[in-house]
C-alpha atoms as a PDB file:
ATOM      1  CA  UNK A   1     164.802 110.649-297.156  1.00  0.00           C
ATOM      2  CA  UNK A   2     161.226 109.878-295.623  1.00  0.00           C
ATOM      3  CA  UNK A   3     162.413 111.312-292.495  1.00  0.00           C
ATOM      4  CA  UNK A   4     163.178 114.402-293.814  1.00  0.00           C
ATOM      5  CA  UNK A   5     159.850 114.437-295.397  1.00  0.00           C
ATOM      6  CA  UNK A   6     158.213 112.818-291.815  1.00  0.00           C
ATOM      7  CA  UNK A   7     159.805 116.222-289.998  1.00  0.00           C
ATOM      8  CA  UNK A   8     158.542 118.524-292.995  1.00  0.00           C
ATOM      9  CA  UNK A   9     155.462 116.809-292.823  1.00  0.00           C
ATOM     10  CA  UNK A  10     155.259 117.418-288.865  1.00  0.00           C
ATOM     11  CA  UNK A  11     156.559 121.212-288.860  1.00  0.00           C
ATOM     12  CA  UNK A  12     153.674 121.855-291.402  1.00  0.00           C
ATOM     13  CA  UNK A  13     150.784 120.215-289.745  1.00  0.00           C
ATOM     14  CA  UNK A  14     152.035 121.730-286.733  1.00  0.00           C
ATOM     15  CA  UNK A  15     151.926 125.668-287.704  1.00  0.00           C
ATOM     16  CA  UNK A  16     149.093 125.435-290.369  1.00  0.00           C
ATOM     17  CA  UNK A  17     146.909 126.346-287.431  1.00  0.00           C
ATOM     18  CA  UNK A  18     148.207 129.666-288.108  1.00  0.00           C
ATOM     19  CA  UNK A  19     146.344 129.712-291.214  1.00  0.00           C
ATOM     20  CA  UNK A  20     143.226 128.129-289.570  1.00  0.00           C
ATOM     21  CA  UNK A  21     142.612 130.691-286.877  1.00  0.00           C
ATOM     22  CA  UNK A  22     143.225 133.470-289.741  1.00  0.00           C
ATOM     23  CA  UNK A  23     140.842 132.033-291.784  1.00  0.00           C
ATOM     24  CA  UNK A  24     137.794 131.594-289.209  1.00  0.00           C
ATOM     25  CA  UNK A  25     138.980 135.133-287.695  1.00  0.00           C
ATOM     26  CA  UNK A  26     138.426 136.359-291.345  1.00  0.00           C
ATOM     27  CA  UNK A  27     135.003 134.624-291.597  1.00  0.00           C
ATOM     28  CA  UNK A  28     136.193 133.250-294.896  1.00  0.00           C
ATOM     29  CA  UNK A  29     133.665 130.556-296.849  1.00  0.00           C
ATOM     30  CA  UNK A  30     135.202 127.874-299.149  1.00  0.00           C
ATOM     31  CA  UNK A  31     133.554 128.917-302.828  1.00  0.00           C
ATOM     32  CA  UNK A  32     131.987 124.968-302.217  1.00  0.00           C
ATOM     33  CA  UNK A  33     130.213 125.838-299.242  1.00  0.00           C
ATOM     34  CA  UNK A  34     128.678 128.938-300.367  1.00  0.00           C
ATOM     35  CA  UNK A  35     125.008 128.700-299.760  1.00  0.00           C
ATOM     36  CA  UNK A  36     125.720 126.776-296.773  1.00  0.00           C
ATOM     37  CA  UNK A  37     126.710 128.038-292.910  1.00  0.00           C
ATOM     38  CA  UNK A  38     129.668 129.652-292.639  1.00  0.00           C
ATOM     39  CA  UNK A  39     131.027 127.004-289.975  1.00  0.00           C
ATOM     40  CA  UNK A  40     131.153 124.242-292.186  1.00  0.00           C
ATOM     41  CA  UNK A  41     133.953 125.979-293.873  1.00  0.00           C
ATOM     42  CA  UNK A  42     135.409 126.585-290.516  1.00  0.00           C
ATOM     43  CA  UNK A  43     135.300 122.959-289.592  1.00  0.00           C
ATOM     44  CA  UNK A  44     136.832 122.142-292.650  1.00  0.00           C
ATOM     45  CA  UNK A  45     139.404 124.382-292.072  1.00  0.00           C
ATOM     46  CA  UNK A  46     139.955 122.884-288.455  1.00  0.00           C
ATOM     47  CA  UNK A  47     139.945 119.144-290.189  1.00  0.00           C
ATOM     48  CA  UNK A  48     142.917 119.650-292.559  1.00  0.00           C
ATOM     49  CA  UNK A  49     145.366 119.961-289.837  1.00  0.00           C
ATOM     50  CA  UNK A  50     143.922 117.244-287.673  1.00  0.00           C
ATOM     51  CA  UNK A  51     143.757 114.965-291.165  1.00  0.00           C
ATOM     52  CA  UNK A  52     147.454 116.032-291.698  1.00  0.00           C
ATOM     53  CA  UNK A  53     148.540 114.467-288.159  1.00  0.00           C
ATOM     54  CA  UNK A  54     146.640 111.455-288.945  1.00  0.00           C
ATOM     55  CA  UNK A  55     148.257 110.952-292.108  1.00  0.00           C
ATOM     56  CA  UNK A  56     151.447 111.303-290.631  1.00  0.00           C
ATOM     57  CA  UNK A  57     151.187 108.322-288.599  1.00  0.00           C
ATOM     58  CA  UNK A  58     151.260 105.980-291.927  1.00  0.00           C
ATOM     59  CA  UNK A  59     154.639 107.501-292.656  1.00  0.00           C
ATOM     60  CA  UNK A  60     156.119 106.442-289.475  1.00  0.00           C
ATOM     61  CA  UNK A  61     156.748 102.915-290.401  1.00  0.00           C
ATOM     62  CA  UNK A  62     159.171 104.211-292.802  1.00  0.00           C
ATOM     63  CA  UNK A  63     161.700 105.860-290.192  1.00  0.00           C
ATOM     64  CA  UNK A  64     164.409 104.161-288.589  1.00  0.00           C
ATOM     65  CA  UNK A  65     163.505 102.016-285.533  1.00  0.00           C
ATOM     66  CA  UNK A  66     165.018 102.742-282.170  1.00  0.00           C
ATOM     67  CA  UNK A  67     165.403 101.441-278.666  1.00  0.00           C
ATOM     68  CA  UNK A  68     166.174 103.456-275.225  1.00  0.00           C
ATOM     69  CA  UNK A  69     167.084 100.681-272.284  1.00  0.00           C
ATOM     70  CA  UNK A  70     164.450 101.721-269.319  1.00  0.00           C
ATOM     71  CA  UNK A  71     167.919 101.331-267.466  1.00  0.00           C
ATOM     72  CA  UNK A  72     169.823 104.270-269.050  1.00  0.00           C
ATOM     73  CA  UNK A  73     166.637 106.882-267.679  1.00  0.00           C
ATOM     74  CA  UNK A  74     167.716 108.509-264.835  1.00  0.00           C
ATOM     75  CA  UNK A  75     165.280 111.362-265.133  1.00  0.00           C
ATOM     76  CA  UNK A  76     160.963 112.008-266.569  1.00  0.00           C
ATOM     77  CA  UNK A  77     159.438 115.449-266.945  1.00  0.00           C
ATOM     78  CA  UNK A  78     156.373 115.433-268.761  1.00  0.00           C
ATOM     79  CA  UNK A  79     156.245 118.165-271.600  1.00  0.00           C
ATOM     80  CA  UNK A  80     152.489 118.618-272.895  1.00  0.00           C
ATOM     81  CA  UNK A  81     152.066 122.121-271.355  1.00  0.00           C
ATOM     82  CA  UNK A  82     155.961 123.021-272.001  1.00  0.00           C
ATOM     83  CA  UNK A  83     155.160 123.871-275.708  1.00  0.00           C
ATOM     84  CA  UNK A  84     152.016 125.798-274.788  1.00  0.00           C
ATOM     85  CA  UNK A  85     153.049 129.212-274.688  1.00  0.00           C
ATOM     86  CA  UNK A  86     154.902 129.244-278.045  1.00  0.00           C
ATOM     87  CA  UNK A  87     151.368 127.793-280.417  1.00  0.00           C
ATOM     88  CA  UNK A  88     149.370 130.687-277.831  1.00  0.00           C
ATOM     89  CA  UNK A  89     151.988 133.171-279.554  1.00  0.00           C
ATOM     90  CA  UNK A  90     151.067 131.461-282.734  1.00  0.00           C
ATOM     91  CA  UNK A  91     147.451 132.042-282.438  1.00  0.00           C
ATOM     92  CA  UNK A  92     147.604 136.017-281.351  1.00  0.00           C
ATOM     93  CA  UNK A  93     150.221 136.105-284.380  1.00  0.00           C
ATOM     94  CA  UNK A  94     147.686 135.193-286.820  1.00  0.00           C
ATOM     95  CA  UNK A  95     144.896 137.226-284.859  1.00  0.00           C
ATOM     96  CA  UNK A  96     147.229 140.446-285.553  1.00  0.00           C
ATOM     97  CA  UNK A  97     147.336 139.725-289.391  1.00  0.00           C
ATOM     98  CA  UNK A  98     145.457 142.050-291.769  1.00  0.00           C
ATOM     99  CA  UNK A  99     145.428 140.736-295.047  1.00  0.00           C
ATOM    100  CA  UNK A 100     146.202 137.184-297.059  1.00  0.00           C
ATOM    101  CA  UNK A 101     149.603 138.740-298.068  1.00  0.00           C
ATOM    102  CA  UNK A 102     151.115 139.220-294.581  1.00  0.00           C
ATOM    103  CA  UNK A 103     149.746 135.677-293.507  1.00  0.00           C
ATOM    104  CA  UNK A 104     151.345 133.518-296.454  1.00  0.00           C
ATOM    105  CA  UNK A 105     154.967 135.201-295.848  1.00  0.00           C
ATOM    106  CA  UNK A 106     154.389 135.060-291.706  1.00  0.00           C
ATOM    107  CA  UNK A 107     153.015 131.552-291.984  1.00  0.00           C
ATOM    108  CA  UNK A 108     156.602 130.860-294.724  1.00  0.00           C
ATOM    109  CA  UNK A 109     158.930 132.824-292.104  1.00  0.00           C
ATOM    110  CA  UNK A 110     157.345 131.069-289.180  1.00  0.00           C
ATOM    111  CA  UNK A 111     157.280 127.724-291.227  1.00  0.00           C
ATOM    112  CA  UNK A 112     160.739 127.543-292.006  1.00  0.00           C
ATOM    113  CA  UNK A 113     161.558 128.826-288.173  1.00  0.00           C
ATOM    114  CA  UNK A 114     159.756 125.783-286.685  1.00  0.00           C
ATOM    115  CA  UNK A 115     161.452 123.653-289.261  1.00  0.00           C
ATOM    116  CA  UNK A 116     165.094 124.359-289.305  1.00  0.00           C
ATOM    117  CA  UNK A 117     164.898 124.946-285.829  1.00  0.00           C
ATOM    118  CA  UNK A 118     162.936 122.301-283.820  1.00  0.00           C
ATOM    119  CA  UNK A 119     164.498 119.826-282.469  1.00  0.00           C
ATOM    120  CA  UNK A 120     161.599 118.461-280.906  1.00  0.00           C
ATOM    121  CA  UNK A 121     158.850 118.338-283.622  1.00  0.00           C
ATOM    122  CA  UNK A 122     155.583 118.920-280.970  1.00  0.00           C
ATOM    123  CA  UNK A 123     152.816 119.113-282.567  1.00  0.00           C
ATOM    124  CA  UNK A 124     149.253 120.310-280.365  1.00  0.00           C
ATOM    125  CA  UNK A 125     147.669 117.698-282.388  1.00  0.00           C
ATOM    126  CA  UNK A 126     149.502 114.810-280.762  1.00  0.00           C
ATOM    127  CA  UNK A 127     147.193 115.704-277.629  1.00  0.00           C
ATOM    128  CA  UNK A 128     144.016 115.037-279.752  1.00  0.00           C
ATOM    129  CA  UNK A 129     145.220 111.294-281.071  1.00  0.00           C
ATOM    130  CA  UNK A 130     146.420 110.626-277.139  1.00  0.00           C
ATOM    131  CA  UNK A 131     149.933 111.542-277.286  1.00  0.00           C
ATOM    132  CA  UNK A 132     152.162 112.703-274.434  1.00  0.00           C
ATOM    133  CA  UNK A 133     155.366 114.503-274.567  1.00  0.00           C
ATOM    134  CA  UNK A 134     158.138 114.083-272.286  1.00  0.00           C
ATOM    135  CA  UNK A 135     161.371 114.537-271.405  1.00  0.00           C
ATOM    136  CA  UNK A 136     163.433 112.191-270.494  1.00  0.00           C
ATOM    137  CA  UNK A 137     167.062 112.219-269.219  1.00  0.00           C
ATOM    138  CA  UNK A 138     169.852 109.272-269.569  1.00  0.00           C
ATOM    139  CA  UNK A 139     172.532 108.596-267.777  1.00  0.00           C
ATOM    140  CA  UNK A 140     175.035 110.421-270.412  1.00  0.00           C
ATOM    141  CA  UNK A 141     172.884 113.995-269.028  1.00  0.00           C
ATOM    142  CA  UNK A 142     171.387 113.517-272.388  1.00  0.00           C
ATOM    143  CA  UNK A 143     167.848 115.185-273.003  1.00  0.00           C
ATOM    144  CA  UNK A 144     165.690 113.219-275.365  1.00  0.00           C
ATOM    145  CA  UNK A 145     162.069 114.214-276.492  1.00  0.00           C
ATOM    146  CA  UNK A 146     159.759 111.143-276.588  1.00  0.00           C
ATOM    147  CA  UNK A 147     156.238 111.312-277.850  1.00  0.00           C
ATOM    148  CA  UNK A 148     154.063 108.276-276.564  1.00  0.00           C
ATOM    149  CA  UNK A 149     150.429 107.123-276.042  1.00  0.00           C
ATOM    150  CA  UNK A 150     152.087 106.006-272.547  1.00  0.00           C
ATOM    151  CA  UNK A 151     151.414 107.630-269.651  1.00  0.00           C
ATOM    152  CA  UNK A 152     155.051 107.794-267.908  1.00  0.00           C
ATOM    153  CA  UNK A 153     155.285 108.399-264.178  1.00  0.00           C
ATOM    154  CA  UNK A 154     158.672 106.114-263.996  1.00  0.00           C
ATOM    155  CA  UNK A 155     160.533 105.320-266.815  1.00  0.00           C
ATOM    156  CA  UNK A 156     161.599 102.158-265.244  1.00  0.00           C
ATOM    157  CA  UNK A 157     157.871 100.591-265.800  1.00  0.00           C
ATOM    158  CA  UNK A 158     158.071 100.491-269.643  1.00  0.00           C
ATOM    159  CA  UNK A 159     159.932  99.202-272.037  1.00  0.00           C
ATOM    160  CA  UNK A 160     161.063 101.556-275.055  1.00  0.00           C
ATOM    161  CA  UNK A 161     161.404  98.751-277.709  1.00  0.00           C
ATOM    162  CA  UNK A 162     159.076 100.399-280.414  1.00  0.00           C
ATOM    163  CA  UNK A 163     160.516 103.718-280.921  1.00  0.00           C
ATOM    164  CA  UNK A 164     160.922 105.638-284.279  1.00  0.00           C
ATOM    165  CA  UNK A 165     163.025 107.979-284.881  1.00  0.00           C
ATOM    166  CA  UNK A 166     162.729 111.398-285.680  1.00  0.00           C
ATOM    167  CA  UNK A 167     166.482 113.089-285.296  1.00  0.00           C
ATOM    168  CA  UNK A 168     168.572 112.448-282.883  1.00  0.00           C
ATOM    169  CA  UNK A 169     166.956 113.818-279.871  1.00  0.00           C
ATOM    170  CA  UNK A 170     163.274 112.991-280.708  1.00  0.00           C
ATOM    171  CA  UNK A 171     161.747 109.471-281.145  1.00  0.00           C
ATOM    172  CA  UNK A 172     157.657 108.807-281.165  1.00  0.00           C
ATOM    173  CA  UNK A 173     156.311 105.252-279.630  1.00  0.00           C
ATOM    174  CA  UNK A 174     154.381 103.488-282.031  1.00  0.00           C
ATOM    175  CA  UNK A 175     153.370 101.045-279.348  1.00  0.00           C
ATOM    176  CA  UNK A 176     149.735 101.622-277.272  1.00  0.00           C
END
């Protein structure tokens, strides 16, 4: 159950930006900010993602714990810029949008998209909190998505003793 909440939790933090860059484009003031600057609604805006990312990182005690034997990796690619493209597509989406209407059913369509079809669960965010993304292959030609504070240039250096995981393909490192 909490992991199916963990990867709702990470599909939403991951494409709220798409509501973020509407609402800045828009120029649109939180009714509490008012007779203040209109960035410190825009940083507010830009904090509930980042505070969403955060947050998930208390739920991860609560998935399943996981190993991967340094000896079963035959293969590393490292996959922080893999994902790039796809949240730039995001971002022009949510430039195009006109009105509050279109964004809450793009932002749903979208939403649902990146949930029922990810595999991988990358969220940008990672980056900010020190994350990296790879890709690493075992010796069954099996791809696995591992998100780590690591910084992997041979797979045979660490041990993966700490993992949690996400679905079967995806596991994060809650070690340092």
């Amino acid at each position: 159950m909490m992991n199916f909440i963990y990867r709702l939790f990470l599909a939403f933090s991951a494409t709220y930006l798409i509501v973020v860059v509407y609402l800045i484009k828009e120029k649109y003031i939180l009714t509490i900010f008012e007779d203040y600057p209109v960035v410190l609604s825009h940083i507010l805006f830009v904090v509930i993602p980042i505070a969403l990312t955060y947050l998930s990182f208390f739920i991860l005690p609560s998935l399943a714990k996981a190993t991967i034997a340094k000896t079963s990796i035959i293969d590393i690619e490292l996959a922080n810029n893999t994902f790039l493209p796809t949240y730039l597509g995001y971002f022009f989406v949510s430039l195009g949008v006109t009105d509050i209407e279109t964004l809450i059913f793009i932002f749903i369509i979208i939403y649902l998209f990146t949930y029922l079809s990810q595999t991988l669960y990358f969220n940008p965010l990672f980056l900010l909190f020190g994350f990296h993304f790879y890709f690493l292959t075992n010796t069954d030609q099996v791809k696995i998505f591992l998100i780590t504070r690591k910084s992997i240039k041979k797979p045979q250096e660490f041990d993966f003793n700490n993992l949690r995981r996400i679905n079967d393909f995806t596991f994060i490192d809650t070690e340092k």
